[in-house]
C-alpha atoms as a PDB file:
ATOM      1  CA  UNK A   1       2.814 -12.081  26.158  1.00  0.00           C
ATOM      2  CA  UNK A   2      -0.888 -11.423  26.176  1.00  0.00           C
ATOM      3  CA  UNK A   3      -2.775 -13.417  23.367  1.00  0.00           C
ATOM      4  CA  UNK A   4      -6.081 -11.795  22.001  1.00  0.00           C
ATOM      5  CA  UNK A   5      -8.512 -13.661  20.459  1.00  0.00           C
ATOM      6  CA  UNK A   6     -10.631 -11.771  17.890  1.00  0.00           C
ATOM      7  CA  UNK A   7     -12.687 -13.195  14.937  1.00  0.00           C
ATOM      8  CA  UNK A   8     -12.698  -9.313  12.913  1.00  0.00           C
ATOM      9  CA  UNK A   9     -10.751  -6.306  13.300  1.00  0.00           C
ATOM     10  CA  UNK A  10     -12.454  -3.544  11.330  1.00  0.00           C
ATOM     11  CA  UNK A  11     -11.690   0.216  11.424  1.00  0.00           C
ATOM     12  CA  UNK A  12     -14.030   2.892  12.294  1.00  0.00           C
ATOM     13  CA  UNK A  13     -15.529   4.617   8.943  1.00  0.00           C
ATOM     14  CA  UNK A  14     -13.023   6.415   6.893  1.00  0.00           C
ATOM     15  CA  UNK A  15     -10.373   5.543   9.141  1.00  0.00           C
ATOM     16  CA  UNK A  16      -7.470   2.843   8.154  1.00  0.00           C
ATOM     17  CA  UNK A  17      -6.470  -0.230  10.579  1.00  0.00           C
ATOM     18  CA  UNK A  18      -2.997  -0.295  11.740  1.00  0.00           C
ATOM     19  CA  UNK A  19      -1.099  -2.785  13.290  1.00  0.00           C
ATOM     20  CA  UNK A  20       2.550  -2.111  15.003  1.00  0.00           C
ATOM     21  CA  UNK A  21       4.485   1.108  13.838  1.00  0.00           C
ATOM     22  CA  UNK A  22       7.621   1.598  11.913  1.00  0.00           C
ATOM     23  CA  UNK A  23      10.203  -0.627  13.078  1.00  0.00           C
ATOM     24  CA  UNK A  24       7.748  -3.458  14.309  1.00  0.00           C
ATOM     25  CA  UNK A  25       8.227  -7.040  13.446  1.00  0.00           C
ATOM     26  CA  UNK A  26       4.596  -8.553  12.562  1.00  0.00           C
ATOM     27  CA  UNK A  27       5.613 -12.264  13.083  1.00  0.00           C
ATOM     28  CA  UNK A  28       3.053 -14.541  11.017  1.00  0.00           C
ATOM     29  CA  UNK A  29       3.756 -17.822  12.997  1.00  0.00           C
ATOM     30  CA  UNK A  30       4.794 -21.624  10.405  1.00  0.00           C
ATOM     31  CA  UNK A  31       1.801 -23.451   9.508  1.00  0.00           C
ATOM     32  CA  UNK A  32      -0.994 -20.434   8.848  1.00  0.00           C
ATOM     33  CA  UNK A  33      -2.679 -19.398   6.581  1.00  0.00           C
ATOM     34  CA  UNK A  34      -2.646 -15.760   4.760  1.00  0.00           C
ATOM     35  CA  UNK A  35      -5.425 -15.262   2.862  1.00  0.00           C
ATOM     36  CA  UNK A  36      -5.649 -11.469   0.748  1.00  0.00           C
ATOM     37  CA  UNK A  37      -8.586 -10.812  -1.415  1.00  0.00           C
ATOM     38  CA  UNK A  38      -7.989  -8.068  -4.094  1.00  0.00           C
ATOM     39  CA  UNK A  39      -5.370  -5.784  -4.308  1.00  0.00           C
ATOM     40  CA  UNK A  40      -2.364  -7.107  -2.230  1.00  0.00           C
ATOM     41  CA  UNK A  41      -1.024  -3.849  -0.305  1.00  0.00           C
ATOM     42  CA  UNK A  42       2.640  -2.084  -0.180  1.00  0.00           C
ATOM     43  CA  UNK A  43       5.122  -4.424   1.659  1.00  0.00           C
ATOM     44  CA  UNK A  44       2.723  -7.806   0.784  1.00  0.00           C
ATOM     45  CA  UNK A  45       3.522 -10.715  -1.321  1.00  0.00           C
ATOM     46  CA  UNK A  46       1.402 -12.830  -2.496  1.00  0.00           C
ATOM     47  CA  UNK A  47       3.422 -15.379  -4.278  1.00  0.00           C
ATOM     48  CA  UNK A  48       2.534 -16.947  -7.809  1.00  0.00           C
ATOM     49  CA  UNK A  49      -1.149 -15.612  -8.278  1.00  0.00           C
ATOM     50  CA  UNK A  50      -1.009 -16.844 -12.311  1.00  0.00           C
ATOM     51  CA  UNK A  51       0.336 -19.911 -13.981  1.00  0.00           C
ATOM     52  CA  UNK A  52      -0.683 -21.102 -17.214  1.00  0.00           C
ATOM     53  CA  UNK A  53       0.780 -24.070 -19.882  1.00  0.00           C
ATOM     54  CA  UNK A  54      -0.378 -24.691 -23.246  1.00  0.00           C
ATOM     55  CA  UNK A  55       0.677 -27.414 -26.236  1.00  0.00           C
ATOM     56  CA  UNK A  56       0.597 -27.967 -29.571  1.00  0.00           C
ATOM     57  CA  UNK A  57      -1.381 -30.834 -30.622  1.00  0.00           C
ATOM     58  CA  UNK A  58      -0.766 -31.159 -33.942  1.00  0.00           C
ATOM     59  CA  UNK A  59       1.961 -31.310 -35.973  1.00  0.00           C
ATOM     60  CA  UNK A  60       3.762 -27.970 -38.277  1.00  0.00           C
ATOM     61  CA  UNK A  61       6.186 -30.151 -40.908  1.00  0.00           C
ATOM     62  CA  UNK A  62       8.433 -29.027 -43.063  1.00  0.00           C
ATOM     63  CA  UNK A  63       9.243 -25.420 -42.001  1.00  0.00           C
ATOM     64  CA  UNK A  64      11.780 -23.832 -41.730  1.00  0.00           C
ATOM     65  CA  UNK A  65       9.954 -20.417 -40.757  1.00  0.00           C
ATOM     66  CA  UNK A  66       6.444 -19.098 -39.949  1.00  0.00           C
ATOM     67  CA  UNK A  67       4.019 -19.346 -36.925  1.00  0.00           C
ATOM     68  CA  UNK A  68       3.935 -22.125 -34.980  1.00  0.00           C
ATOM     69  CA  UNK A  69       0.333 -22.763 -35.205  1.00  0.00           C
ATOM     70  CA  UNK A  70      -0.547 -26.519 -35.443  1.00  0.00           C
ATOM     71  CA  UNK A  71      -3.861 -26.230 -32.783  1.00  0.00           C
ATOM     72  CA  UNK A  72      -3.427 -25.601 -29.503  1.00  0.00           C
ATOM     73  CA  UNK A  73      -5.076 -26.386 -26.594  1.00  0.00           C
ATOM     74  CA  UNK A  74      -4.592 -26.077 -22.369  1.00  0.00           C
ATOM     75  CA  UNK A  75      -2.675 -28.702 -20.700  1.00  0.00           C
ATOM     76  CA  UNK A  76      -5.300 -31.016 -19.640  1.00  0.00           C
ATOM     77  CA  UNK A  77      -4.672 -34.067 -18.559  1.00  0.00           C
ATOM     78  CA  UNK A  78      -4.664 -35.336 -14.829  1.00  0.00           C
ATOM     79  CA  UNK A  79      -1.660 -34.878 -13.766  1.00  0.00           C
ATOM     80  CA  UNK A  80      -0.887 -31.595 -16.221  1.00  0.00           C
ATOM     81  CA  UNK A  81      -4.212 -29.452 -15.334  1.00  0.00           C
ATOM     82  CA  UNK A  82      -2.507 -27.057 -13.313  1.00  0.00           C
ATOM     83  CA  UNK A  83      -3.479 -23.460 -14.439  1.00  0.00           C
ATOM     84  CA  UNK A  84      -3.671 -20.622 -11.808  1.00  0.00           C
ATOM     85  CA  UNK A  85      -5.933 -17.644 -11.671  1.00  0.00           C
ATOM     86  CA  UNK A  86      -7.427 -16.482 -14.782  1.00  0.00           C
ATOM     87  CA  UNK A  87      -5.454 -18.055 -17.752  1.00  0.00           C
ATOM     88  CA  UNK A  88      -3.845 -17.193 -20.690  1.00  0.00           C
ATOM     89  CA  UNK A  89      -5.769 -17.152 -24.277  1.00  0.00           C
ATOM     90  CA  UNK A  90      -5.158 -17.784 -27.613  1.00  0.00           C
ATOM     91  CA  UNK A  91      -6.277 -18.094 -30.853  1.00  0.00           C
ATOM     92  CA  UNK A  92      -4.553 -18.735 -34.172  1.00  0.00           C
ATOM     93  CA  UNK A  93      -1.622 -19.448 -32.116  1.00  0.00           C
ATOM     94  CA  UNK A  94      -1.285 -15.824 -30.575  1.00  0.00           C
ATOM     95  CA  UNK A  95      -1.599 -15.884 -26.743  1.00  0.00           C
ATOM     96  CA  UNK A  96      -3.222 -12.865 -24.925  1.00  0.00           C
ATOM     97  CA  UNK A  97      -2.047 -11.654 -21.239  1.00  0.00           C
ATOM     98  CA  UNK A  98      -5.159 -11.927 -18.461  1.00  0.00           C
ATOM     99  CA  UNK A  99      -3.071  -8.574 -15.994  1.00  0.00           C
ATOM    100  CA  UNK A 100      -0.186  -7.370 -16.413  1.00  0.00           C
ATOM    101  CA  UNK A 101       2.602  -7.812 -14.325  1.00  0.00           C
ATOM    102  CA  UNK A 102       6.523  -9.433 -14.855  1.00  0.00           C
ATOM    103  CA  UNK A 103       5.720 -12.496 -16.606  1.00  0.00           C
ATOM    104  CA  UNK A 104       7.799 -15.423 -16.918  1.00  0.00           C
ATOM    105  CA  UNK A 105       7.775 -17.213 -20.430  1.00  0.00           C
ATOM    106  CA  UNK A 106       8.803 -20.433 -21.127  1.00  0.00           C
ATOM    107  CA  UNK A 107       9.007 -22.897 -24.691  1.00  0.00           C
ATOM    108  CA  UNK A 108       9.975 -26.133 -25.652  1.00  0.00           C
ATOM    109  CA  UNK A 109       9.787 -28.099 -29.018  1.00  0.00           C
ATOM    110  CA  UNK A 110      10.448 -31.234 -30.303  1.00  0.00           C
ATOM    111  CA  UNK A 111      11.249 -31.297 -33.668  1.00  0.00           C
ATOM    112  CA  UNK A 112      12.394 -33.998 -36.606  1.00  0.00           C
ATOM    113  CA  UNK A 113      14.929 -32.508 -39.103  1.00  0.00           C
ATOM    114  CA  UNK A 114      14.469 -33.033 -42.617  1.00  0.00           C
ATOM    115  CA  UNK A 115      18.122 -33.147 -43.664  1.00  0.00           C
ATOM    116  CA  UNK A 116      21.624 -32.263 -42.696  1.00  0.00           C
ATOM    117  CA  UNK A 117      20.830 -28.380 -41.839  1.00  0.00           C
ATOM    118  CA  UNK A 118      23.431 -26.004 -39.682  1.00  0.00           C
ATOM    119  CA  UNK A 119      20.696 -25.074 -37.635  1.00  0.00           C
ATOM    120  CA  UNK A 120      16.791 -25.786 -36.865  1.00  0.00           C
ATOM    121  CA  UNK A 121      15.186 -24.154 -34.051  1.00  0.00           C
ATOM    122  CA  UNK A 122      12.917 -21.110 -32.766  1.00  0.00           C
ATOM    123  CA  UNK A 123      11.708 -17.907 -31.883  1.00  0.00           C
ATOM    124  CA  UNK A 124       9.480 -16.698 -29.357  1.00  0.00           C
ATOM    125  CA  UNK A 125       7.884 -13.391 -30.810  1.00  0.00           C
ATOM    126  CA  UNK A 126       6.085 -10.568 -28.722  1.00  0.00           C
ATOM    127  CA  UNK A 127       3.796  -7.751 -29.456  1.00  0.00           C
ATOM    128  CA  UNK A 128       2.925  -4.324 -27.700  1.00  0.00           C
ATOM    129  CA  UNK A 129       0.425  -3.247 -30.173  1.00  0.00           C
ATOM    130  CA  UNK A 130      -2.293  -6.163 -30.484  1.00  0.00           C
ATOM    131  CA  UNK A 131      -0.553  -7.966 -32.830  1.00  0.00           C
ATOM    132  CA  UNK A 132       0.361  -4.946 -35.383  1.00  0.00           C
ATOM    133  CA  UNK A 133       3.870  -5.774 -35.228  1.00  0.00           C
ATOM    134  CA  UNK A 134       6.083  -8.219 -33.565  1.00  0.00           C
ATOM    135  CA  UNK A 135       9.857  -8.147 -32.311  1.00  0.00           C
ATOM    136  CA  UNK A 136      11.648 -10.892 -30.699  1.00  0.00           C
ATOM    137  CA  UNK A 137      11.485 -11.783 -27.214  1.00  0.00           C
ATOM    138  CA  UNK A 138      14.086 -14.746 -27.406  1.00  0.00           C
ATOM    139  CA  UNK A 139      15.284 -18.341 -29.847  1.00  0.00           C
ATOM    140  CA  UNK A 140      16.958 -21.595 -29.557  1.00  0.00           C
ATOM    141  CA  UNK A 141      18.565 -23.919 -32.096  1.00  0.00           C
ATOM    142  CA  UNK A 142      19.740 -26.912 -32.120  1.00  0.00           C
ATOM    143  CA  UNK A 143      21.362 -28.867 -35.340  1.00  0.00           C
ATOM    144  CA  UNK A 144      21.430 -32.487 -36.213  1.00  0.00           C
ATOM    145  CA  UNK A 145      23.688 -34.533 -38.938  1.00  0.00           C
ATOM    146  CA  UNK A 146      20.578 -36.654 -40.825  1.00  0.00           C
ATOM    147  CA  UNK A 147      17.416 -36.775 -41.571  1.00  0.00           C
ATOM    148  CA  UNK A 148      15.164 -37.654 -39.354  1.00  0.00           C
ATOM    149  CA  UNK A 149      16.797 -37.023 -36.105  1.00  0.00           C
ATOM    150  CA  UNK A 150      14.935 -35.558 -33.722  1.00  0.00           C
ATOM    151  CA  UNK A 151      15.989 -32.478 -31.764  1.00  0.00           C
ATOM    152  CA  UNK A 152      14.896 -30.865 -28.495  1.00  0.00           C
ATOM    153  CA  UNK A 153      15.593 -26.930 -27.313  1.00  0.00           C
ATOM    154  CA  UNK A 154      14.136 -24.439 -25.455  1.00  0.00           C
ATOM    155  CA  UNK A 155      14.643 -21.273 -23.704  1.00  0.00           C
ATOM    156  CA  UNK A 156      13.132 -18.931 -21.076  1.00  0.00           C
ATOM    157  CA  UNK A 157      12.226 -15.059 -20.741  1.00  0.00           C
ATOM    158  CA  UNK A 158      11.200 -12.169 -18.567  1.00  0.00           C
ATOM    159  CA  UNK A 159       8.690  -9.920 -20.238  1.00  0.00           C
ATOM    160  CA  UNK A 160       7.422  -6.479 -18.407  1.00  0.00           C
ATOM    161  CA  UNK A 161       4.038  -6.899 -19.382  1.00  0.00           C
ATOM    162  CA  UNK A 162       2.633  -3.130 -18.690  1.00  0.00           C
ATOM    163  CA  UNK A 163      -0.952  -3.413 -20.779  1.00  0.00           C
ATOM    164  CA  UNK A 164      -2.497  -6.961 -20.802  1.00  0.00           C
ATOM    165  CA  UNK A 165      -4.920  -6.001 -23.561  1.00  0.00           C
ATOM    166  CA  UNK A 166      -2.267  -4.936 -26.267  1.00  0.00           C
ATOM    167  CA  UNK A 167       0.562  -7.376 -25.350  1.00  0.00           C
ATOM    168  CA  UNK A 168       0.536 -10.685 -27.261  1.00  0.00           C
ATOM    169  CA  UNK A 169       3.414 -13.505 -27.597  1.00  0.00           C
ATOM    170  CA  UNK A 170       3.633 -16.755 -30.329  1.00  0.00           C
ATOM    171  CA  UNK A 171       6.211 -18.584 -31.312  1.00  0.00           C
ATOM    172  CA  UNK A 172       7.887 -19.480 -35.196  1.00  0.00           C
ATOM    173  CA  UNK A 173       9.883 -21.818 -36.252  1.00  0.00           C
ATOM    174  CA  UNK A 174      13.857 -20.657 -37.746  1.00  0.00           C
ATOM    175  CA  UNK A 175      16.202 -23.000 -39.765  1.00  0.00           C
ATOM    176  CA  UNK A 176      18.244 -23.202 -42.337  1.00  0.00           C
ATOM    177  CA  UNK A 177      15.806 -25.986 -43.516  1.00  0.00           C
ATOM    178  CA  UNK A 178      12.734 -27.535 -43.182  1.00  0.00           C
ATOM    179  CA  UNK A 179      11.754 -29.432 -40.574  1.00  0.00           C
ATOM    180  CA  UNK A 180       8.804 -31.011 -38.492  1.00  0.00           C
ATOM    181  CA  UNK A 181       7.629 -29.034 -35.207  1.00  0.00           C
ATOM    182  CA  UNK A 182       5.835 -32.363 -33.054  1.00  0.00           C
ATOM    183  CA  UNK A 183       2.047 -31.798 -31.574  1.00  0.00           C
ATOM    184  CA  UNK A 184       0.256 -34.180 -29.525  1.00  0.00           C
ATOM    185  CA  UNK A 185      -2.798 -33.547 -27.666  1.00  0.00           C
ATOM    186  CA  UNK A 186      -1.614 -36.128 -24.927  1.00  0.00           C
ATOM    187  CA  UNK A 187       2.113 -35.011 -24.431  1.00  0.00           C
ATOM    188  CA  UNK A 188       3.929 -31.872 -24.127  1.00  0.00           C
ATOM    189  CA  UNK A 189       6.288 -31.864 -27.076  1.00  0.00           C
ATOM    190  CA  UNK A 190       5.890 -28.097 -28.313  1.00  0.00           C
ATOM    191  CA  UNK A 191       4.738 -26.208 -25.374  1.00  0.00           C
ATOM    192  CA  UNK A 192       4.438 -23.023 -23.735  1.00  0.00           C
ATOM    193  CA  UNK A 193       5.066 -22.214 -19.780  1.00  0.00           C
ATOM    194  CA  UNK A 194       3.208 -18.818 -18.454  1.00  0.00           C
ATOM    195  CA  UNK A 195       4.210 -17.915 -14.830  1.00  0.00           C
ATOM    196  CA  UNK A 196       3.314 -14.359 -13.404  1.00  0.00           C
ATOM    197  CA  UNK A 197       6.439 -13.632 -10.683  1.00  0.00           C
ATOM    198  CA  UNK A 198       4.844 -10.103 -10.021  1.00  0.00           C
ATOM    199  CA  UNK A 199       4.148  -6.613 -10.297  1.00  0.00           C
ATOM    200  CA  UNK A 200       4.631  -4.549 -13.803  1.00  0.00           C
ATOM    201  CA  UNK A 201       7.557  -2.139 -13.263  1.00  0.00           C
END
């Protein structure tokens, strides 16, 4: 096997580059690098390109329904500062895609009952129109016998996200009585995950 050693393979103008033909194995050996700027092509992965977590750092008490809004703010401590590509925003609690693409969403919340309720827990909302309605993307609950006991759920979705400037997701708390959603700008205790796995169907 001959080895060739090139630093750029470019194509003549208006002409595409081929390597191999149908049937070929193109065998990228352990231990390199492959490096794709733009556009991945047909047949590429590229892996995570996005990757985004956010928290609540202050508390919401006594609700038992409504937005979640108590401030929130990027993960950014030391060890926590781990956002990929371009980031999610938000603002009043309403978080804005930066592509679109099939997004992995992920919540947790700590929360600290107020009495001795059948249920206390959330939803995770999602919008397709900028905000002009909302419909639920998924919910957890947990319950707890006395006040003050402190309770801690969460749950995971896949959302097709086909227009990243008209989708939007929050999240709002659901019980059958009040109780206090935790914030703390120094630990995750209501939190969001934001993972791009790929490609909008």
């Amino acid at each position: 096997m001959a080895t060739l050693f090139v630093d750029k393979l470019d194509p003549q103008s208006g002409t595409a580059l081929e390597i191999g033909t149908s049937g070929d194995t193109i065998t990228v050996p352990s231990g390199a690098t492959f490096n794709v700027a733009g556009t991945v092509g047909t047949g590429f992965t590229q892996g995570i390109t996005d990757f985004d977590s956010w928290r609540m750092t202050a508390n919401v008490d006594n609700a038992s329904g409504g937005d979640l809004n108590g401030s929130w703010e990027r993960q950014d401590t030391n060890s926590e500062n781990i956002k990929q590509g371009t980031g999610m925003t938000e603002s009043s609690g309403i978080f804005t895609f930066p592509g679109t693409g099939i997004w992995e969403i992920e919540f947790w919340t700590n929360m600290t009952v107020d009495g001795d309720y059948n249920y206390n827990g959330f939803y995770v909302y999602y919008s397709t129109n900028s905000g002009g309605a909302f419909s639920y993307l998924n919910g957890a609950w947990g319950s707890a016998d006395n006040s003050g006991a402190s309770v801690t759920i969460g749950a995971t979705s896949l959302l097709n996200v086909s227009n990243a400037s008209t989708y939007r997701v929050k999240a709002g708390a659901s019980g059958a009585g009040p109780a206090d959603y935790q914030g703390n700008t120094s630990v995750n205790y209501t939190y969001f995950n934001f993972k791009r796995l790929g490609d909008s169907t």
